[in-house]
PDB file of N, CA and C in Angstrom:
ATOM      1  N   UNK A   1      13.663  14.183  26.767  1.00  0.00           N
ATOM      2  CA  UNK A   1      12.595  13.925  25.838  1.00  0.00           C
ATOM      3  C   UNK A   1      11.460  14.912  26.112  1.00  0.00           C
ATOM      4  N   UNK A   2      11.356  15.165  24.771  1.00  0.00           N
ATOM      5  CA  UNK A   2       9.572  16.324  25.240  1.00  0.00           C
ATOM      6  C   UNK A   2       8.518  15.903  25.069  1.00  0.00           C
ATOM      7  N   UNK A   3       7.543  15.787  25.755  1.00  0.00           N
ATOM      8  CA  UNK A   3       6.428  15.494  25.691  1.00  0.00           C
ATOM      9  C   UNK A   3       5.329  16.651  25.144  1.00  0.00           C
ATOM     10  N   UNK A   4       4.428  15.769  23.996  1.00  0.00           N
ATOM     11  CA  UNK A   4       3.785  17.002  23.232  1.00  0.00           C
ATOM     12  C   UNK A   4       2.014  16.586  23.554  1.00  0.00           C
ATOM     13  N   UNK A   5       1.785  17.600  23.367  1.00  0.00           N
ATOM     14  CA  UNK A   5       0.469  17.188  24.327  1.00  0.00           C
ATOM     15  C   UNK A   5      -0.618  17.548  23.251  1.00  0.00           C
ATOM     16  N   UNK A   6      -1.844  17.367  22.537  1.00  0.00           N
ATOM     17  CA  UNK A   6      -2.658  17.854  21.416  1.00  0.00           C
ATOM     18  C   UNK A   6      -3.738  18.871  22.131  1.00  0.00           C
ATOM     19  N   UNK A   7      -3.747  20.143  21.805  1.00  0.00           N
ATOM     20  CA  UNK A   7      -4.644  21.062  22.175  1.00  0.00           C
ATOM     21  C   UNK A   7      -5.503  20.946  21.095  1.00  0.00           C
ATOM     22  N   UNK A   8      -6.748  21.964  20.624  1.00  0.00           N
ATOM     23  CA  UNK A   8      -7.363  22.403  20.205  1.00  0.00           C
ATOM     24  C   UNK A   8      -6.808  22.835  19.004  1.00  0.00           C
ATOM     25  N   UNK A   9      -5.328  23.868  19.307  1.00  0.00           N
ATOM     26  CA  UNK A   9      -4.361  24.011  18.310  1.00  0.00           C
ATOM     27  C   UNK A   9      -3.916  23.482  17.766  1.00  0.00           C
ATOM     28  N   UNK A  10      -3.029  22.333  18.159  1.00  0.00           N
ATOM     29  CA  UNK A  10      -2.438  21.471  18.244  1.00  0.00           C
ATOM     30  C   UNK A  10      -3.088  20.428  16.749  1.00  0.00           C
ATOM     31  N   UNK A  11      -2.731  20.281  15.852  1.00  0.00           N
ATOM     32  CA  UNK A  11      -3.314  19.677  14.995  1.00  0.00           C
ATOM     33  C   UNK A  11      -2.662  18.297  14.637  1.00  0.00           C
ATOM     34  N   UNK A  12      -3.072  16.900  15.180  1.00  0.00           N
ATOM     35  CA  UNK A  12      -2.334  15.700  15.230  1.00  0.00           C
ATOM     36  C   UNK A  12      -1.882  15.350  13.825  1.00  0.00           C
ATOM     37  N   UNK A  13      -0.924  14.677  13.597  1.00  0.00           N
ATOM     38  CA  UNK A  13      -0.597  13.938  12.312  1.00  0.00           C
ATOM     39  C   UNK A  13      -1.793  12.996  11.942  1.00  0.00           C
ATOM     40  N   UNK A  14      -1.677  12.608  10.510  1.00  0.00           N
ATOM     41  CA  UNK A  14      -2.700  11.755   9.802  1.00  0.00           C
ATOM     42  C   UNK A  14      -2.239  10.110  10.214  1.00  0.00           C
ATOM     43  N   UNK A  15      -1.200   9.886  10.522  1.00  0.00           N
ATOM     44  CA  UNK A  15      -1.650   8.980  10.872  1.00  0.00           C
ATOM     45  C   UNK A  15      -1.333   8.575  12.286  1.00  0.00           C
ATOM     46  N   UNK A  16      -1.695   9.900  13.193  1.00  0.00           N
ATOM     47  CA  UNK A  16      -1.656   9.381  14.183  1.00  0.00           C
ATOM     48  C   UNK A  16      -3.427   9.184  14.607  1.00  0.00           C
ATOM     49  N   UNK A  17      -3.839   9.773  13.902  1.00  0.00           N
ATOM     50  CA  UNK A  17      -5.469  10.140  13.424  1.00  0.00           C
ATOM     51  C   UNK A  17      -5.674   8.469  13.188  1.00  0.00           C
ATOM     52  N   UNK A  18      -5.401   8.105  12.166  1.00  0.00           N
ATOM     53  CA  UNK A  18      -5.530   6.890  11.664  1.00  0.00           C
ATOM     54  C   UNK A  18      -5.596   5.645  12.726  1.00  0.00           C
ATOM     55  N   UNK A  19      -4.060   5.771  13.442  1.00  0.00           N
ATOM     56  CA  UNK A  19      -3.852   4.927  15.012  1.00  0.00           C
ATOM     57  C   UNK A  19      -5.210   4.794  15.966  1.00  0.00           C
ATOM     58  N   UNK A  20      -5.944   6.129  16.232  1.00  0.00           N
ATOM     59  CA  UNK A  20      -6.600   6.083  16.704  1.00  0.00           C
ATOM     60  C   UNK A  20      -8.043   5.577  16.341  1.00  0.00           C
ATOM     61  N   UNK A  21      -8.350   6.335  15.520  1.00  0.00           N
ATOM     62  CA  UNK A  21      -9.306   5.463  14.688  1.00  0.00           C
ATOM     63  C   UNK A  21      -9.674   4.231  14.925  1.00  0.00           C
ATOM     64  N   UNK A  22      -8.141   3.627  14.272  1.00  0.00           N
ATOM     65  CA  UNK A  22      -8.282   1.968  14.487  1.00  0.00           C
ATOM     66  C   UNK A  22      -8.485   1.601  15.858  1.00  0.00           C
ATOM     67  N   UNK A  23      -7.784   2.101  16.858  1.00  0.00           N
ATOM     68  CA  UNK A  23      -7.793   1.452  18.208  1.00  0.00           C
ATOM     69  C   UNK A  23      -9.069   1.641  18.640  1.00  0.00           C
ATOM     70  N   UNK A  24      -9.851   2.850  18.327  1.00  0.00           N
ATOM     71  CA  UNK A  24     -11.518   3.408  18.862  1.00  0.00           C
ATOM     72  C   UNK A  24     -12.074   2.371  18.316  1.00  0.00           C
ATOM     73  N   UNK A  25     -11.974   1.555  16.407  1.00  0.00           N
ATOM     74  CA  UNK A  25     -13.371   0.584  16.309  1.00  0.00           C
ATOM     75  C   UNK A  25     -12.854  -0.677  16.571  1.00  0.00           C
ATOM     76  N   UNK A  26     -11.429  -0.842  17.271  1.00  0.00           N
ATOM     77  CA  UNK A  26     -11.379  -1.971  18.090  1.00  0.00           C
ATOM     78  C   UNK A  26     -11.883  -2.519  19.165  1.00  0.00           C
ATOM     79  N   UNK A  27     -12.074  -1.441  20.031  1.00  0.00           N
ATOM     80  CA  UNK A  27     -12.262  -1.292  21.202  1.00  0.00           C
ATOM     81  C   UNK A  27     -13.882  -1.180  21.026  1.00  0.00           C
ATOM     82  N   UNK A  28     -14.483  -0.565  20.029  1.00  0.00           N
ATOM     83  CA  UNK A  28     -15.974  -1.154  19.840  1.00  0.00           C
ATOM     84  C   UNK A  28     -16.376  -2.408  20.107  1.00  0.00           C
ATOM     85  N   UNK A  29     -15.386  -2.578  18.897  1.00  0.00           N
ATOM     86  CA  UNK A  29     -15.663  -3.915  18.138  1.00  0.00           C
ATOM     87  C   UNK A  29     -15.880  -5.213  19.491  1.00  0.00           C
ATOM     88  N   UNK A  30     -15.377  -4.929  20.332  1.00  0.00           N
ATOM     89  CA  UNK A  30     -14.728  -6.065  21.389  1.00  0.00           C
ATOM     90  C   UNK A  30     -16.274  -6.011  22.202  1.00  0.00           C
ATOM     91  N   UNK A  31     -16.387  -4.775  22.382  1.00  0.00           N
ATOM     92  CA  UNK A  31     -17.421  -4.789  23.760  1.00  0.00           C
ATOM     93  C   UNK A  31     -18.969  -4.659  23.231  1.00  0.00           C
ATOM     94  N   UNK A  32     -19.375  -4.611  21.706  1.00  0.00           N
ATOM     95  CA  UNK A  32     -20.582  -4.606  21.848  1.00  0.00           C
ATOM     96  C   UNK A  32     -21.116  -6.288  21.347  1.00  0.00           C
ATOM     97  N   UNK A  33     -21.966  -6.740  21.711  1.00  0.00           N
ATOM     98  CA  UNK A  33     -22.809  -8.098  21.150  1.00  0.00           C
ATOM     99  C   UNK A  33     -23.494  -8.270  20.055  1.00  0.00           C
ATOM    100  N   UNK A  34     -24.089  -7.222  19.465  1.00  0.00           N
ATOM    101  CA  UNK A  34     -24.131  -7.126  18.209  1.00  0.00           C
ATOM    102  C   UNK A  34     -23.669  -7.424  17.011  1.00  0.00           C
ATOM    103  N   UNK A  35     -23.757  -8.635  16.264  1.00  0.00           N
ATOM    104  CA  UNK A  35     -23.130  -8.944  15.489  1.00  0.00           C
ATOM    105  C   UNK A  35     -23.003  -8.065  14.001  1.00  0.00           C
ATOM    106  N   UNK A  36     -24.280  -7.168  13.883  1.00  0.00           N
ATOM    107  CA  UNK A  36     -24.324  -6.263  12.919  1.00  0.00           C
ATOM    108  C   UNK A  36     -23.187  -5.124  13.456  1.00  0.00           C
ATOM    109  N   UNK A  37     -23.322  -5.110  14.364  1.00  0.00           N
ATOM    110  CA  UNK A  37     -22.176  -3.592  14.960  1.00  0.00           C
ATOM    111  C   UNK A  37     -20.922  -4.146  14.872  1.00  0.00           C
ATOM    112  N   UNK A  38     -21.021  -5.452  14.605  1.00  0.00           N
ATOM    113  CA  UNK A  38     -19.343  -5.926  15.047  1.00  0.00           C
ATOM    114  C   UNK A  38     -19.129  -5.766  13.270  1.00  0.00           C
ATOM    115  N   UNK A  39     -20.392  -6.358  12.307  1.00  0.00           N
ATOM    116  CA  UNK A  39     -19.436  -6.121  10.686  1.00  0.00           C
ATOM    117  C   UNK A  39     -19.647  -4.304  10.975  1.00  0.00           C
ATOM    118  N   UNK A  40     -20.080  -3.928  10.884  1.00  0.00           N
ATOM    119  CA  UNK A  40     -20.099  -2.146  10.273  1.00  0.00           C
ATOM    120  C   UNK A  40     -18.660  -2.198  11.440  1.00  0.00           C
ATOM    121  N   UNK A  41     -18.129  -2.376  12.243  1.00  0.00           N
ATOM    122  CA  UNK A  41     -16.631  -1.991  12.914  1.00  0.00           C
ATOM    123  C   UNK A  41     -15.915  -2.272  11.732  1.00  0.00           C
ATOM    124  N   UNK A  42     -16.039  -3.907  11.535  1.00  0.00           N
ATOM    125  CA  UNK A  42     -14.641  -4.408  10.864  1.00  0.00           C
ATOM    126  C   UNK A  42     -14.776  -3.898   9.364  1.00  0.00           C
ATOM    127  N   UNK A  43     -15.810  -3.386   8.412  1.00  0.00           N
ATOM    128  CA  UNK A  43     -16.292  -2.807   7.357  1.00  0.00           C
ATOM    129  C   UNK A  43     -15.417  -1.670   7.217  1.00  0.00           C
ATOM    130  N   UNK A  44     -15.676  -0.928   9.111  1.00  0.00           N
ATOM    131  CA  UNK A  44     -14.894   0.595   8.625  1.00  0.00           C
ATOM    132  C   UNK A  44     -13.609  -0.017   8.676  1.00  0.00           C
ATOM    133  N   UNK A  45     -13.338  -0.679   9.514  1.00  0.00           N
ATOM    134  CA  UNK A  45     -11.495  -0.399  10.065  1.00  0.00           C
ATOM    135  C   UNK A  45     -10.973  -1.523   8.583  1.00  0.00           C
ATOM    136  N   UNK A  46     -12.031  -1.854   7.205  1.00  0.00           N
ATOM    137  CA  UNK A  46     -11.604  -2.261   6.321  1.00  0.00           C
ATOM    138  C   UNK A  46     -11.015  -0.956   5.211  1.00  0.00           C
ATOM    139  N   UNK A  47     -11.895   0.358   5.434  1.00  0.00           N
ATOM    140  CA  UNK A  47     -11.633   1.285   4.326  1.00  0.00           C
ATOM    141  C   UNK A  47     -10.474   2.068   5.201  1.00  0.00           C
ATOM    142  N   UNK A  48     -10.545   1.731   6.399  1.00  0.00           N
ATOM    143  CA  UNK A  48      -9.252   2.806   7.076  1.00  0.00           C
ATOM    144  C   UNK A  48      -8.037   2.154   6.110  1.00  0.00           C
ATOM    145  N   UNK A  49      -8.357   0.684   6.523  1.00  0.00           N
ATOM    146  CA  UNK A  49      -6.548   0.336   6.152  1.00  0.00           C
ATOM    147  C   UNK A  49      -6.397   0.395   4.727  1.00  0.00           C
ATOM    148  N   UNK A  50      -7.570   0.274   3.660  1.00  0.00           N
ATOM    149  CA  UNK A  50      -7.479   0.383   2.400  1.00  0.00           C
ATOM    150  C   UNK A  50      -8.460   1.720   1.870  1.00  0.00           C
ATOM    151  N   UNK A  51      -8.061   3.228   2.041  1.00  0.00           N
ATOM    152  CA  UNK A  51      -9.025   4.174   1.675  1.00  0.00           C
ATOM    153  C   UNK A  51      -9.420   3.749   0.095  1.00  0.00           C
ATOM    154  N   UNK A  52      -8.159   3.344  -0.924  1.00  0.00           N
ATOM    155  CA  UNK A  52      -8.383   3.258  -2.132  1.00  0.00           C
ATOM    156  C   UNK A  52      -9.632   2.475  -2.454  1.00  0.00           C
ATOM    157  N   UNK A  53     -10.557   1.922  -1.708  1.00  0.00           N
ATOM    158  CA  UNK A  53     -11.677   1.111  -1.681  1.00  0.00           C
ATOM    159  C   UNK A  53     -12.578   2.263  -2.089  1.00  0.00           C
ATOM    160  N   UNK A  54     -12.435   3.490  -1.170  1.00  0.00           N
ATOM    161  CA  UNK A  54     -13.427   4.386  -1.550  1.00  0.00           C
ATOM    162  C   UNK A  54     -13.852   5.022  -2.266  1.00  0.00           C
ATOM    163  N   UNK A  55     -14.930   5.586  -2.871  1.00  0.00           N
ATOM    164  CA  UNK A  55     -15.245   6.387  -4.370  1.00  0.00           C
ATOM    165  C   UNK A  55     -15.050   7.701  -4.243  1.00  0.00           C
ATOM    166  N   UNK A  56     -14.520   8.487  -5.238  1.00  0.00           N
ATOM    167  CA  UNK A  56     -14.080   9.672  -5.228  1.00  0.00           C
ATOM    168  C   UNK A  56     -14.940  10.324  -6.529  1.00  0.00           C
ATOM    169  N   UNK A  57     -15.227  10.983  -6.323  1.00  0.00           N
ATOM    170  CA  UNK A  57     -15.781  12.378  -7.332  1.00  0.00           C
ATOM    171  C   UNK A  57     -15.693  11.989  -8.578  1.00  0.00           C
ATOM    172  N   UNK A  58     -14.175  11.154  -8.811  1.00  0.00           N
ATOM    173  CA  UNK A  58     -13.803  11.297 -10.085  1.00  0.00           C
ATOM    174  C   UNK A  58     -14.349   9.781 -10.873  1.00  0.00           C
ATOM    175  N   UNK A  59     -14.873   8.707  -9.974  1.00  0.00           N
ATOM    176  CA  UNK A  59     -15.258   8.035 -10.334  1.00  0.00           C
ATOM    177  C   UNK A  59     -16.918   8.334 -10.805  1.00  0.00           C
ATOM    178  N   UNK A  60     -17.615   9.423 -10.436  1.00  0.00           N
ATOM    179  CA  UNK A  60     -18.872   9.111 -11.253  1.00  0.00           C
ATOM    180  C   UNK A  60     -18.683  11.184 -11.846  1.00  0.00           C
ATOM    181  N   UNK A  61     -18.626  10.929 -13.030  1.00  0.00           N
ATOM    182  CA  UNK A  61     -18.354  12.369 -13.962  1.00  0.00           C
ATOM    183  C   UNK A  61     -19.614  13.172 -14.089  1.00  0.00           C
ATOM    184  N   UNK A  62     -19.632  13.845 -13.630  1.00  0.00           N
ATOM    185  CA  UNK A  62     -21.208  14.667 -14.478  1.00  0.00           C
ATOM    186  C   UNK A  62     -21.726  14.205 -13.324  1.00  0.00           C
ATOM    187  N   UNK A  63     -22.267  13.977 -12.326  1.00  0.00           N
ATOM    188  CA  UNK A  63     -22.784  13.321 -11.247  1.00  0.00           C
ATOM    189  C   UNK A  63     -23.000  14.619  -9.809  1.00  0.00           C
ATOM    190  N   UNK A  64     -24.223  15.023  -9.990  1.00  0.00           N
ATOM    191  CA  UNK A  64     -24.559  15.887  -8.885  1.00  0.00           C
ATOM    192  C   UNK A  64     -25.499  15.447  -7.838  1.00  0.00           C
ATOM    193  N   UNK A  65     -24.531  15.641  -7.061  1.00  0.00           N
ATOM    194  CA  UNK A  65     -25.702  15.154  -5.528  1.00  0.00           C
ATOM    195  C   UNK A  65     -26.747  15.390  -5.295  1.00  0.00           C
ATOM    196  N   UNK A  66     -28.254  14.547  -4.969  1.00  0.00           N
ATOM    197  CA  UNK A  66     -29.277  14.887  -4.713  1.00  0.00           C
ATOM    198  C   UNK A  66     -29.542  14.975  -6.024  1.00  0.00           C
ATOM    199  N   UNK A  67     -29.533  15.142  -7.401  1.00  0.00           N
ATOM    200  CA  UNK A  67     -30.211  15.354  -8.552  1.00  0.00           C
ATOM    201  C   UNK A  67     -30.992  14.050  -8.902  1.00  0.00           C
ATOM    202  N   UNK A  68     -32.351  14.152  -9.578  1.00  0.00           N
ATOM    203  CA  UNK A  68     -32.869  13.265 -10.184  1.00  0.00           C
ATOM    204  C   UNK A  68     -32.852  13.076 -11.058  1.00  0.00           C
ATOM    205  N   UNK A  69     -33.213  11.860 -11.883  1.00  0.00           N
ATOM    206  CA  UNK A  69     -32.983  11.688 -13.638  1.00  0.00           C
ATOM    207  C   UNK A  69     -34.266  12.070 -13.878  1.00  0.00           C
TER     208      UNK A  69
END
């Protein structure tokens, strides 16, 4: 068996990206007392497992960042 190790080069898979992710705002999630820090954990590790939650470009048309009406 080979063991592959992630350099700098080394560019990980998406969802091994993802794995981690989750395990990092678990491992938040556990150790801080904060009950506000504990929803913004479970908030994110809500759009990890469902990105389709998130808004994309294509949902607001004509829509430039920073512009005022």
């Amino acid at each position: 068996m080979t063991h592959q190790t992630t350099t700098p080069h080394t560019a990980r898979q998406p969802r091994d990206q993802l794995r981690e992710a989750q395990a990092v705002l678990k491992s938040a999630g556990a150790r801080t007392h904060s009950p506000s820090d504990r929803l913004a954990f479970a908030l994110d590790q809500a759009l990890l497992e469902h990105p389709e939650r998130l808004a994309r470009a294509a949902d607001y048309p004509g829509w430039i960042p920073g512009r005022r009406r």
